[in-house]
PDB file of N, CA and C in Angstrom:
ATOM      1  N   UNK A   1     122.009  89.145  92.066  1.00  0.00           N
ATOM      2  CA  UNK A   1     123.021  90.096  92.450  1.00  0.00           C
ATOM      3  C   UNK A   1     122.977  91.322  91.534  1.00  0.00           C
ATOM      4  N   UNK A   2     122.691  91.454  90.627  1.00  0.00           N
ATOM      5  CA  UNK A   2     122.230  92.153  89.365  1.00  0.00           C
ATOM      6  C   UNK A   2     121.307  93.148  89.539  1.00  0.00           C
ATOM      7  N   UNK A   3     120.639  92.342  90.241  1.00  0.00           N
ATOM      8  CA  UNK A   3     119.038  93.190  90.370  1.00  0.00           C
ATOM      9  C   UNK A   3     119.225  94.173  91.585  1.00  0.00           C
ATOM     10  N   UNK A   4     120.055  93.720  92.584  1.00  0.00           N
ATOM     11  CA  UNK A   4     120.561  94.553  93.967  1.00  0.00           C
ATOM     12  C   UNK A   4     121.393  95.328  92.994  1.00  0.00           C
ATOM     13  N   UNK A   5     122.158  95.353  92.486  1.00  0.00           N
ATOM     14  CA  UNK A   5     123.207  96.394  91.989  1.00  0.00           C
ATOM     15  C   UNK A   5     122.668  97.325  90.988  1.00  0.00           C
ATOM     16  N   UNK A   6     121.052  97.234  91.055  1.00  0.00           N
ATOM     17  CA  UNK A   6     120.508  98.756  90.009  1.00  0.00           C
ATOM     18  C   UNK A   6     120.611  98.064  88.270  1.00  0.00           C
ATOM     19  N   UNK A   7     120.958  96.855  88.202  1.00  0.00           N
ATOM     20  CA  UNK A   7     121.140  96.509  86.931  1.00  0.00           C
ATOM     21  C   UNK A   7     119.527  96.256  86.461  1.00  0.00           C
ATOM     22  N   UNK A   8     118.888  97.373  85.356  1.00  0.00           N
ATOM     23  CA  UNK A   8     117.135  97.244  85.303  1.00  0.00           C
ATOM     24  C   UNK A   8     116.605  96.466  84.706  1.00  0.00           C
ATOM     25  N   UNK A   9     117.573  95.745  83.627  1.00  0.00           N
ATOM     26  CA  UNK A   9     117.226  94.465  83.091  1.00  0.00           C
ATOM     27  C   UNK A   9     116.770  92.898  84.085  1.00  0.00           C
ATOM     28  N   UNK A  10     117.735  93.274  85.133  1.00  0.00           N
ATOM     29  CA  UNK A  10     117.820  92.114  86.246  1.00  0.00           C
ATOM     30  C   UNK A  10     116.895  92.134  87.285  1.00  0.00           C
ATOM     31  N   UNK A  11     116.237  93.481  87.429  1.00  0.00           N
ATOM     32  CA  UNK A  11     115.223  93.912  87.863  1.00  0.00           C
ATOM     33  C   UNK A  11     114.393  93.569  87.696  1.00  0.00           C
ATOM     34  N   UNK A  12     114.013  93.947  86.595  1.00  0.00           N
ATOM     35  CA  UNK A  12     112.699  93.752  86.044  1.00  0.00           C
ATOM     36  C   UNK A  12     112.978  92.066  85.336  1.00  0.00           C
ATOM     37  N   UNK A  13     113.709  91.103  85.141  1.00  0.00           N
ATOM     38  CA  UNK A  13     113.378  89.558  85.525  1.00  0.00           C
ATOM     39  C   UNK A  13     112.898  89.366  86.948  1.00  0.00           C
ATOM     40  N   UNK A  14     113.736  89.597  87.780  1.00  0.00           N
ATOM     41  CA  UNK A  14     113.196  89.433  88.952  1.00  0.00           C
ATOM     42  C   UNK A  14     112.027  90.371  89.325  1.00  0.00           C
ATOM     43  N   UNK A  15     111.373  90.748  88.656  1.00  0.00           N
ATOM     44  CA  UNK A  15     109.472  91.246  89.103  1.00  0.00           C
ATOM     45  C   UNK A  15     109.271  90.438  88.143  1.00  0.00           C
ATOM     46  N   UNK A  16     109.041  90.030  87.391  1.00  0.00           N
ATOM     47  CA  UNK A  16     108.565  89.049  86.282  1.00  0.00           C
ATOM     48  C   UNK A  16     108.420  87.501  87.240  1.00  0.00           C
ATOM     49  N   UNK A  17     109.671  86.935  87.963  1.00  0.00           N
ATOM     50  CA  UNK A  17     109.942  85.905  88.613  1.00  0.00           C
ATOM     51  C   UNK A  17     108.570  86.169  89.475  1.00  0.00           C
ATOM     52  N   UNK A  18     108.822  86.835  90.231  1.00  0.00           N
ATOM     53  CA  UNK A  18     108.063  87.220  91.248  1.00  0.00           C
ATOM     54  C   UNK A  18     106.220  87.374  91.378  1.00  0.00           C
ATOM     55  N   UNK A  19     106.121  87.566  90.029  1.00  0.00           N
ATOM     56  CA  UNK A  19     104.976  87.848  89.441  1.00  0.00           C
ATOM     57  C   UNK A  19     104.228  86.408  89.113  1.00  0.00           C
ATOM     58  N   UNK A  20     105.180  86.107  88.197  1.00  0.00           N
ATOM     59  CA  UNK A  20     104.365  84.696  87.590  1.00  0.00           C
ATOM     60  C   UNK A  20     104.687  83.411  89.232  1.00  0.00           C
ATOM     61  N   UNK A  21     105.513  83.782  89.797  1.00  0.00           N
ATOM     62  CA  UNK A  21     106.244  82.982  90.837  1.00  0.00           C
ATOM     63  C   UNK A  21     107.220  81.372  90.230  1.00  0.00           C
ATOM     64  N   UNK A  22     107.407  81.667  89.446  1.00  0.00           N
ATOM     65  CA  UNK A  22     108.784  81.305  88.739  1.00  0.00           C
ATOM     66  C   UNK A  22     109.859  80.554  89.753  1.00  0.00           C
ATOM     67  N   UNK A  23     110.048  80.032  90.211  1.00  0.00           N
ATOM     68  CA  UNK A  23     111.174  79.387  91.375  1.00  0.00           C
ATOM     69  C   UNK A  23     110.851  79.714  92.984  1.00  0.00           C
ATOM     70  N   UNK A  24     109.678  80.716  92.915  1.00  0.00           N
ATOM     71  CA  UNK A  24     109.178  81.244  94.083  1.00  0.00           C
ATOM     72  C   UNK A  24     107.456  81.539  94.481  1.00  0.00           C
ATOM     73  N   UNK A  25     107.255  81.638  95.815  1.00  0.00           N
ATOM     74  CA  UNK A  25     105.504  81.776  95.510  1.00  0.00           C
ATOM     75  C   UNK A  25     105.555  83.387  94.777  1.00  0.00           C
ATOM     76  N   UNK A  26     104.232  83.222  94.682  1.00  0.00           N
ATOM     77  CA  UNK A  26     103.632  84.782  93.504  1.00  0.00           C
ATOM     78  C   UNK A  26     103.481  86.054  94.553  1.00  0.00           C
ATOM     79  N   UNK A  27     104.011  87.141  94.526  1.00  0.00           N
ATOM     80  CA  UNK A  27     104.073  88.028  95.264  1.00  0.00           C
ATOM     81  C   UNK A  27     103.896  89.334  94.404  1.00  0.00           C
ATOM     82  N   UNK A  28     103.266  89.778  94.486  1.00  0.00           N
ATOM     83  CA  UNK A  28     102.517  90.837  93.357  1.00  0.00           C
ATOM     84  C   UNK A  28     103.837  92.081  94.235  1.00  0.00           C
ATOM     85  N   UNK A  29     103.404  92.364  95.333  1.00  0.00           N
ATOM     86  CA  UNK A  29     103.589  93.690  95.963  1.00  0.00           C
ATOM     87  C   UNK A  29     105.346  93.462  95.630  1.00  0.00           C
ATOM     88  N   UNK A  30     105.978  92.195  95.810  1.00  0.00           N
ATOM     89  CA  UNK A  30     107.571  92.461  95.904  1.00  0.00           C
ATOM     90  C   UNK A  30     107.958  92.338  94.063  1.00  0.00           C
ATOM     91  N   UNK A  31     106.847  92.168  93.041  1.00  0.00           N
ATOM     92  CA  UNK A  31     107.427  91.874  91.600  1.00  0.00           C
ATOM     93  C   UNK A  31     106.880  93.871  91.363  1.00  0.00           C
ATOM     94  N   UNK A  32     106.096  94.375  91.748  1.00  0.00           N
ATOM     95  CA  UNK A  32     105.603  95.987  91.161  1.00  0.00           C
ATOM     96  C   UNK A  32     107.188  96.649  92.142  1.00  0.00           C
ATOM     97  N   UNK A  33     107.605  96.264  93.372  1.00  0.00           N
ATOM     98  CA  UNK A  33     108.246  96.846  93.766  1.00  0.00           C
ATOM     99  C   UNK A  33     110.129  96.907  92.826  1.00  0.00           C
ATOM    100  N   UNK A  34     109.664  95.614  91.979  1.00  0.00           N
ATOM    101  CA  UNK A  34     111.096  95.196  91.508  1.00  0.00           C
ATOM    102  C   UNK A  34     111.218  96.643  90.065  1.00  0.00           C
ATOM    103  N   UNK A  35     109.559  95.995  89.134  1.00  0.00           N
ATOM    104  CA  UNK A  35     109.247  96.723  88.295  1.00  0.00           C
ATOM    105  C   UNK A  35     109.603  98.231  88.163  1.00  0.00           C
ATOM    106  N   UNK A  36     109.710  98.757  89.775  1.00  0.00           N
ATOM    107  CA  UNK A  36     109.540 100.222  90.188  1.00  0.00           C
ATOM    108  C   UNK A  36     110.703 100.812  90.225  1.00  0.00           C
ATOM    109  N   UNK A  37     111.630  99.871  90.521  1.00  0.00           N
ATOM    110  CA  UNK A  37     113.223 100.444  90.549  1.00  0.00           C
ATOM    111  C   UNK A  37     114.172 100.484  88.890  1.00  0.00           C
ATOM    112  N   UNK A  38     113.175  99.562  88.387  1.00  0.00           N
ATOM    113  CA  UNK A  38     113.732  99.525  87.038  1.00  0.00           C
ATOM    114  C   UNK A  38     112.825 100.591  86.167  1.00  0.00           C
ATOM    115  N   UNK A  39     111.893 100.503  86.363  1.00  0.00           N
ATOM    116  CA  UNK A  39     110.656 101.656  85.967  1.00  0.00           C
ATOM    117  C   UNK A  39     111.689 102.853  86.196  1.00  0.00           C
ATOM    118  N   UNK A  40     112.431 103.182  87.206  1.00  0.00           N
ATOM    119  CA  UNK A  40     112.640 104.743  87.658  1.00  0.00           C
ATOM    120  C   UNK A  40     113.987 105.174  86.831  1.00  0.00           C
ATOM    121  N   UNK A  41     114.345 104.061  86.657  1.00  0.00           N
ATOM    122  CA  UNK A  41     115.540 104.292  85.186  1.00  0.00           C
ATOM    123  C   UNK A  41     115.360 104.513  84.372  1.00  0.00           C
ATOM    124  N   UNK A  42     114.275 104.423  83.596  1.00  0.00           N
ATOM    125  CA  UNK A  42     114.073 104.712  82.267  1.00  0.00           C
ATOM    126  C   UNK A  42     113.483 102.929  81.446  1.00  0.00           C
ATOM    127  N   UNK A  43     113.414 102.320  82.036  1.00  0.00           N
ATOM    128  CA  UNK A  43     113.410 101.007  81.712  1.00  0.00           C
ATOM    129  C   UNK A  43     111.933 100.857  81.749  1.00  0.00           C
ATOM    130  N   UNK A  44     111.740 100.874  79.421  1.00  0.00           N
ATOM    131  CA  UNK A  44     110.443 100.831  79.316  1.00  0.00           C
ATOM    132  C   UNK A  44     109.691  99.971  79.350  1.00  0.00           C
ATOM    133  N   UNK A  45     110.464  98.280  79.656  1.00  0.00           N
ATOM    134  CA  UNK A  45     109.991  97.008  79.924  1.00  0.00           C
ATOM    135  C   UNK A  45     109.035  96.874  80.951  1.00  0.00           C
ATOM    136  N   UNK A  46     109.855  97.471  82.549  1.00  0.00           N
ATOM    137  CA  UNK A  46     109.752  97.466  83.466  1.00  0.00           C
ATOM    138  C   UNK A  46     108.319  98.965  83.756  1.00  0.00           C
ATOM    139  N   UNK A  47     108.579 100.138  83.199  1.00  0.00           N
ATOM    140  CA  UNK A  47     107.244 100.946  83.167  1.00  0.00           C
ATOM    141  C   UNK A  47     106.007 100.429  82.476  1.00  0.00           C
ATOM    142  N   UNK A  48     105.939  99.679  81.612  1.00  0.00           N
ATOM    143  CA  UNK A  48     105.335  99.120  81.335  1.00  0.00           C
ATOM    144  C   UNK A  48     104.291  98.230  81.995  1.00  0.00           C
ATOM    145  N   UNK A  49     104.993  97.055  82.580  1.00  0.00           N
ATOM    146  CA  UNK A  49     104.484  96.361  84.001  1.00  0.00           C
ATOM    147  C   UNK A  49     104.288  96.775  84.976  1.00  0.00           C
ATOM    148  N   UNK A  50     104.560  97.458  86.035  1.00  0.00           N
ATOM    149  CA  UNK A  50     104.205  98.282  86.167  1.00  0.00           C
ATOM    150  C   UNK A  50     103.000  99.545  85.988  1.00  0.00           C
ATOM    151  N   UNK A  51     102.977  99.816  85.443  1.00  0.00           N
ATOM    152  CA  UNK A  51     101.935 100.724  84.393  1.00  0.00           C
ATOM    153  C   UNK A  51     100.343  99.300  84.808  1.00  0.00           C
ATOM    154  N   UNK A  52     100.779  98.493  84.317  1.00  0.00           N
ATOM    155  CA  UNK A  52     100.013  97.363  84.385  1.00  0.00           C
ATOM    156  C   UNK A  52      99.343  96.814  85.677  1.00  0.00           C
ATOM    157  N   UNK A  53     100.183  97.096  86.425  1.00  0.00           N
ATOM    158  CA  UNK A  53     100.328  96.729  88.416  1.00  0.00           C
ATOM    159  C   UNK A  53      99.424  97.641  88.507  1.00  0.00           C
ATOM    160  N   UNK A  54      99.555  99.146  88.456  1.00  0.00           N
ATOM    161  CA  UNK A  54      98.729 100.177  88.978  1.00  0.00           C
ATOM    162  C   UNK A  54      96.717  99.607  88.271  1.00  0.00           C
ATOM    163  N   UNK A  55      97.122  99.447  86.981  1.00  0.00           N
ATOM    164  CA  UNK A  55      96.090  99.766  86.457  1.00  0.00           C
ATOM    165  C   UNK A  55      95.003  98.782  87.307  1.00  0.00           C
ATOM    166  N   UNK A  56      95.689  97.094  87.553  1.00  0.00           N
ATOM    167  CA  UNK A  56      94.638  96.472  87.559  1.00  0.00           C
ATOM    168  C   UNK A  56      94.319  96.240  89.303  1.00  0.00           C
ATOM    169  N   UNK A  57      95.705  96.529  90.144  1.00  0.00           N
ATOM    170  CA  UNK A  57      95.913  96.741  91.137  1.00  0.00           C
ATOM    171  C   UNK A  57      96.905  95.637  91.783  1.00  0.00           C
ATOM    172  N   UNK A  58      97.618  95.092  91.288  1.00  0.00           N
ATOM    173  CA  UNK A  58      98.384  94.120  92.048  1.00  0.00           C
ATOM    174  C   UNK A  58      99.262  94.816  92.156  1.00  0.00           C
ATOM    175  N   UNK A  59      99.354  94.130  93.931  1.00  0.00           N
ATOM    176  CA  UNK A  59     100.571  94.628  94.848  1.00  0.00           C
ATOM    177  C   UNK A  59     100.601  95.750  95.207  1.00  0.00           C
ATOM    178  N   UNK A  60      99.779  96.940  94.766  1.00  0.00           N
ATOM    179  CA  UNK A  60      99.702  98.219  94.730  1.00  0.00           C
ATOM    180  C   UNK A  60      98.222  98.718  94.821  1.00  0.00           C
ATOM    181  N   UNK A  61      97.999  99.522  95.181  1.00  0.00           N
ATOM    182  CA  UNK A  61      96.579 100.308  94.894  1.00  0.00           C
ATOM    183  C   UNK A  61      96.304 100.734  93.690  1.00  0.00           C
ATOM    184  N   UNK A  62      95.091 100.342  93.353  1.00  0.00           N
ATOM    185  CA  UNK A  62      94.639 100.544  92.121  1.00  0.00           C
ATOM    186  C   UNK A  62      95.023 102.146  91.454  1.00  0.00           C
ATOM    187  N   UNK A  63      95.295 102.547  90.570  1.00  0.00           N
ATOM    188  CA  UNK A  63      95.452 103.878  90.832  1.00  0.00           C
ATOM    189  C   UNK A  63      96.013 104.173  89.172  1.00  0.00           C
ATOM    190  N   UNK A  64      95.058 104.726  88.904  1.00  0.00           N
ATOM    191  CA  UNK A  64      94.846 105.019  87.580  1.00  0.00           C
ATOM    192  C   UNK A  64      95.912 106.038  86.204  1.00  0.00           C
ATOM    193  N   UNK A  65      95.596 106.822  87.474  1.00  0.00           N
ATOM    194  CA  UNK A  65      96.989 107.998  86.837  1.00  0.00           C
ATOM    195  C   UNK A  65      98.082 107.512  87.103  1.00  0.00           C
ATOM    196  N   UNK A  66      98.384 106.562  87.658  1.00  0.00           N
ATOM    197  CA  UNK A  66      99.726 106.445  87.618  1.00  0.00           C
ATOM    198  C   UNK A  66     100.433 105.253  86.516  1.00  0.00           C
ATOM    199  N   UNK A  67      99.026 104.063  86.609  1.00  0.00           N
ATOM    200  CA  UNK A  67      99.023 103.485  85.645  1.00  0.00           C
ATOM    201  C   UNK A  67      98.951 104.442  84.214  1.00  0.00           C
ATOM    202  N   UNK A  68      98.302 105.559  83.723  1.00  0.00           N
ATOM    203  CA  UNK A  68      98.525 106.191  82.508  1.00  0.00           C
ATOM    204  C   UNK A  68      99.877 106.859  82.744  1.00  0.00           C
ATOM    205  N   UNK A  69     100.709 107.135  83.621  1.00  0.00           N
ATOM    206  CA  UNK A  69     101.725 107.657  83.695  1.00  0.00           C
ATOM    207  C   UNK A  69     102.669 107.037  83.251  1.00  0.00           C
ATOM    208  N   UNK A  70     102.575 105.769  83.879  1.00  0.00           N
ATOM    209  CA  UNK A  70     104.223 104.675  83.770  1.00  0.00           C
ATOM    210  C   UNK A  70     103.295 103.792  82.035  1.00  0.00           C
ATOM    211  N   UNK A  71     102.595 103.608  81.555  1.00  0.00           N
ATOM    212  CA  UNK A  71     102.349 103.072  80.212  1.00  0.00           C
ATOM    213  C   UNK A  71     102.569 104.234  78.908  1.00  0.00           C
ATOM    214  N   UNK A  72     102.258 105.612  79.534  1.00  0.00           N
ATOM    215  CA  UNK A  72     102.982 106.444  78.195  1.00  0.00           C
ATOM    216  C   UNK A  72     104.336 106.437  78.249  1.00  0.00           C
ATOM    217  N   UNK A  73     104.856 106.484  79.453  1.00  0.00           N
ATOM    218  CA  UNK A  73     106.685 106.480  79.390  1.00  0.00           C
ATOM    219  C   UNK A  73     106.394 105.157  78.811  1.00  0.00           C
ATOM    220  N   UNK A  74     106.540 104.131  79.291  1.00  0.00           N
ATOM    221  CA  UNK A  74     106.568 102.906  78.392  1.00  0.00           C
ATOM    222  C   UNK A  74     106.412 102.843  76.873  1.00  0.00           C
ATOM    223  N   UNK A  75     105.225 103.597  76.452  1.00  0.00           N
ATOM    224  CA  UNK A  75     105.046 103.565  75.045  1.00  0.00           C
ATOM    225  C   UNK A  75     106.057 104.828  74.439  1.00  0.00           C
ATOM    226  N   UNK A  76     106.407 106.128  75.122  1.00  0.00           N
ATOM    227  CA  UNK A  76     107.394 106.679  74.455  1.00  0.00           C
ATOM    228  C   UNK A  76     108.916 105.925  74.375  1.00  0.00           C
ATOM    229  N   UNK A  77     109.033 104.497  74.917  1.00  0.00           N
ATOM    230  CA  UNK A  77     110.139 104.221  75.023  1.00  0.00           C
ATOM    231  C   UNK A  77     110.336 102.882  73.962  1.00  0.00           C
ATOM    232  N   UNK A  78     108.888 102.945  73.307  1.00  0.00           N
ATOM    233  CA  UNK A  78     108.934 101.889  72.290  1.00  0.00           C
ATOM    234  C   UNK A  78     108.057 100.448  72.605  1.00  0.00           C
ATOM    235  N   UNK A  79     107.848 100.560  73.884  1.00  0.00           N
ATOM    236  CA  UNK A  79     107.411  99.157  74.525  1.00  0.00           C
ATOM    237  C   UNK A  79     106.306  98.638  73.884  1.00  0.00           C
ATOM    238  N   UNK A  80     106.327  97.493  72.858  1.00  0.00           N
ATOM    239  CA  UNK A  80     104.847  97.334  71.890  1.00  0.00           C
ATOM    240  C   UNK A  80     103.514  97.012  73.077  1.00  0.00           C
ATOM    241  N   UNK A  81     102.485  97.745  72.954  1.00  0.00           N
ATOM    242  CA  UNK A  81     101.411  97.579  73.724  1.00  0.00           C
ATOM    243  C   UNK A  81     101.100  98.208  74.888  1.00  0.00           C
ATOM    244  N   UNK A  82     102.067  98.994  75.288  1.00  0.00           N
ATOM    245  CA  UNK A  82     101.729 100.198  76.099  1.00  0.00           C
ATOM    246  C   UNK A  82     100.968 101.463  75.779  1.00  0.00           C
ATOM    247  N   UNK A  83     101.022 101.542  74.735  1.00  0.00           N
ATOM    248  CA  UNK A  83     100.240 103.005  73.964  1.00  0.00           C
ATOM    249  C   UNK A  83      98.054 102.169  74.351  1.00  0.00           C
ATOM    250  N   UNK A  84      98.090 100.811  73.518  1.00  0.00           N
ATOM    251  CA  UNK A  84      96.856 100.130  73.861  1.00  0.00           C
ATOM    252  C   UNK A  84      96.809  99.980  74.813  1.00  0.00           C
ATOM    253  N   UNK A  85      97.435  99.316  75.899  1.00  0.00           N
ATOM    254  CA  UNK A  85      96.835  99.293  77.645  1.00  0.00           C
ATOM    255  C   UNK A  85      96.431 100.476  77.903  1.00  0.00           C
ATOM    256  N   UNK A  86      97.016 101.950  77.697  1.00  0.00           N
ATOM    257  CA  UNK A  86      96.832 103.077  78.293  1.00  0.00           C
ATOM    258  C   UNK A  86      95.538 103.659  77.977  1.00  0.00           C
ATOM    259  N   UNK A  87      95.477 103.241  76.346  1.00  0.00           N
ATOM    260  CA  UNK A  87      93.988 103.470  75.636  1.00  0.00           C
ATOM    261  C   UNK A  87      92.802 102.890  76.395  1.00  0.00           C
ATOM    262  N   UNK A  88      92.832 101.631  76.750  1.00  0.00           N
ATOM    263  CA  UNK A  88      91.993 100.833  77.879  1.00  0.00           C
ATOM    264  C   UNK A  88      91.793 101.133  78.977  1.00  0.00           C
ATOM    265  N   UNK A  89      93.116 102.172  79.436  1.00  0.00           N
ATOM    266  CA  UNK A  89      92.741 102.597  80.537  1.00  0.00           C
ATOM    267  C   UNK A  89      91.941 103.950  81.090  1.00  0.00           C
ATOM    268  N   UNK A  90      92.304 104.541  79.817  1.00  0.00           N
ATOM    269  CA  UNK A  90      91.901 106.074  79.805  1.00  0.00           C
ATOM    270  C   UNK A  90      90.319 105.968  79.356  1.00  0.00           C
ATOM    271  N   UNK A  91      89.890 104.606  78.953  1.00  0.00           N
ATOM    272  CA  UNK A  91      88.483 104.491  79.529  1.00  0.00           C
ATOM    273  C   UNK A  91      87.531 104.328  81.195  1.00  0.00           C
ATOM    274  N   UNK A  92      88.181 104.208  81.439  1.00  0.00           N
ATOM    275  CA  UNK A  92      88.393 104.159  83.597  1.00  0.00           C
ATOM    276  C   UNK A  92      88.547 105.257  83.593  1.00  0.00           C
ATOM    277  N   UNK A  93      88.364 106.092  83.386  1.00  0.00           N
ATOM    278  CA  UNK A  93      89.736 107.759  83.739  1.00  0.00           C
ATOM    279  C   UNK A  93      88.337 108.707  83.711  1.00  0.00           C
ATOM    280  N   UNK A  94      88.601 109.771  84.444  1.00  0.00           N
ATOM    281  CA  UNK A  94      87.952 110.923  84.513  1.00  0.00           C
ATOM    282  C   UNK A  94      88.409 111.730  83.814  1.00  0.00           C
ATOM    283  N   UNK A  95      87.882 113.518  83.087  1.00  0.00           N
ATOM    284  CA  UNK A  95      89.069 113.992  82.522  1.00  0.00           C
ATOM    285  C   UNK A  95      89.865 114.937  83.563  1.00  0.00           C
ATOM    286  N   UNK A  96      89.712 114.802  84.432  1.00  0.00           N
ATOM    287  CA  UNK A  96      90.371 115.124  85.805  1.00  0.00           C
ATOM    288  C   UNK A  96      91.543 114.293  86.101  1.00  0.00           C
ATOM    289  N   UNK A  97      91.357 113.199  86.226  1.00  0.00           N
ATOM    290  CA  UNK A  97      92.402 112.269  86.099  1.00  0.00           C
ATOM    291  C   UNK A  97      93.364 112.984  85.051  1.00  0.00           C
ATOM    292  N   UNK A  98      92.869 112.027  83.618  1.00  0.00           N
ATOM    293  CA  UNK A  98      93.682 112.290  82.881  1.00  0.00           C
ATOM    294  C   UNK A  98      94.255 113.757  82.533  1.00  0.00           C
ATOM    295  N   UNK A  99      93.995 114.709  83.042  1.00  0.00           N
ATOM    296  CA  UNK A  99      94.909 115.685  83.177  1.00  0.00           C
ATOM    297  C   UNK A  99      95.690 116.036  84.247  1.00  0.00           C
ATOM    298  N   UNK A 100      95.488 115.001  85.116  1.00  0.00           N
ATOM    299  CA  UNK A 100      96.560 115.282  86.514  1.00  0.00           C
ATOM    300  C   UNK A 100      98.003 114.158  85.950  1.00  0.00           C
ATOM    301  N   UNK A 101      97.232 113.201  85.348  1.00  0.00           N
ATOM    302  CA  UNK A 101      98.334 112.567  84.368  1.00  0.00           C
ATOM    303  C   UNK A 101      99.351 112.722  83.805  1.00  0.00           C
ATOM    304  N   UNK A 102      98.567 113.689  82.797  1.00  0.00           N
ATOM    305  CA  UNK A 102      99.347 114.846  82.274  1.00  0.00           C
ATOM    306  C   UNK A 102     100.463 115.216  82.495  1.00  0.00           C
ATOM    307  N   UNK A 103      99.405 115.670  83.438  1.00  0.00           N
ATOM    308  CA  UNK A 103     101.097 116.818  84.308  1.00  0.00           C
ATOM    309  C   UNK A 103     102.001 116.276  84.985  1.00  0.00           C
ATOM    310  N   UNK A 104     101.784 114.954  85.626  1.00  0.00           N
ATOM    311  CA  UNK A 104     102.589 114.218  86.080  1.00  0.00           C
ATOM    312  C   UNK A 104     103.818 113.721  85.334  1.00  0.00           C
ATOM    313  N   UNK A 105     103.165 113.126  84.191  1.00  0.00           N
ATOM    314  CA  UNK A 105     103.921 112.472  82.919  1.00  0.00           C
ATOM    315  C   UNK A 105     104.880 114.149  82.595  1.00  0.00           C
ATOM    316  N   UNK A 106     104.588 115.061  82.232  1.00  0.00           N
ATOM    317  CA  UNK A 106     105.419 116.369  81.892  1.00  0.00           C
ATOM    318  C   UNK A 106     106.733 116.468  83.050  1.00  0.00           C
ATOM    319  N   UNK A 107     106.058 116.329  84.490  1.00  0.00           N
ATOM    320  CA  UNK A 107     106.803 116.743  85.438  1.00  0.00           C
ATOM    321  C   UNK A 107     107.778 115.335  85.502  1.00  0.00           C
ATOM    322  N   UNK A 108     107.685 114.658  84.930  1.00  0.00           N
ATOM    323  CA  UNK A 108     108.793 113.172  85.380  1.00  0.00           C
ATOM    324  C   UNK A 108     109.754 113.646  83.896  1.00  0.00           C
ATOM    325  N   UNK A 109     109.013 113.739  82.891  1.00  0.00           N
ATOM    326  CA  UNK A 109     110.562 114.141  81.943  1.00  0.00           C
ATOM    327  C   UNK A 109     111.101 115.261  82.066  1.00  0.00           C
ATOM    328  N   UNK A 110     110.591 116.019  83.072  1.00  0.00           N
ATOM    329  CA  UNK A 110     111.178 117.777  82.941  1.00  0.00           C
ATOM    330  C   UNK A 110     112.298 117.126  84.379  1.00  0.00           C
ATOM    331  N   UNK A 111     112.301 116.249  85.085  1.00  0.00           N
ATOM    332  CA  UNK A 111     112.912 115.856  86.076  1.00  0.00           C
ATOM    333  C   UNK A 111     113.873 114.693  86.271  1.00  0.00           C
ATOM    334  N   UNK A 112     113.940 114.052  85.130  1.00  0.00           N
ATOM    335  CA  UNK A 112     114.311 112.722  84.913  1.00  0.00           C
ATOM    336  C   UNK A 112     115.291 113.077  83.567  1.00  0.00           C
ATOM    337  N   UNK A 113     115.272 114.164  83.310  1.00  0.00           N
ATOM    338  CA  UNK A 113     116.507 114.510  82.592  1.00  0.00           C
ATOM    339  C   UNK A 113     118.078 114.245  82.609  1.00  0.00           C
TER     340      UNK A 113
END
């Protein structure tokens, strides 16, 4: 009930549940979707995982920049090991990518204010 009411802590358990399949079968696409609502709060647990979903592709399309997008918010938010996933990832990365990244990552805190 938590997790319906925007609460991002409750959220992001329930993508975790969902993920490992915890009381339920494993559903990648409905635990990145949980991740995503708590991700959009500011919730660096949840960008984090997320961040993680994109990179390797569960539940989601693989998709690189977005995975470096949601793991630097994560790591500016303290999350231990998001700064290293992103490092891992920005080996995958074009520098095309990583500057559309960039700007992405700029345009979410110039907007998320």
């Amino acid at each position: 009930m938590a997790a319906d009411q925007g609460f991002a802590p409750a959220q992001t358990a329930l993508g975790h549940m969902f993920q490992q399949g915890k009381g339920m079968p494993i559903n990648y696409a409905e635990a990145a979707e949980w991740y995503r609502r708590a991700a959009e709060q500011g919730y660096a647990e949840a960008q984090h995982k997320l961040g993680m979903h994109y990179a390797e592709g569960w539940g989601v399309p693989r998709n690189y920049v977005l995975a470096y997008m949601w793991l630097s918010l994560a790591g500016a938010g303290a999350e231990a090991g998001a700064y290293a996933d992103r490092a891992a990832i920005v080996k995958r990365m074009s520098e095309t990518q990583i500057e559309f990244a960039e700007q992405l990552l700029r345009e979410w805190k110039r907007t998320s204010r």
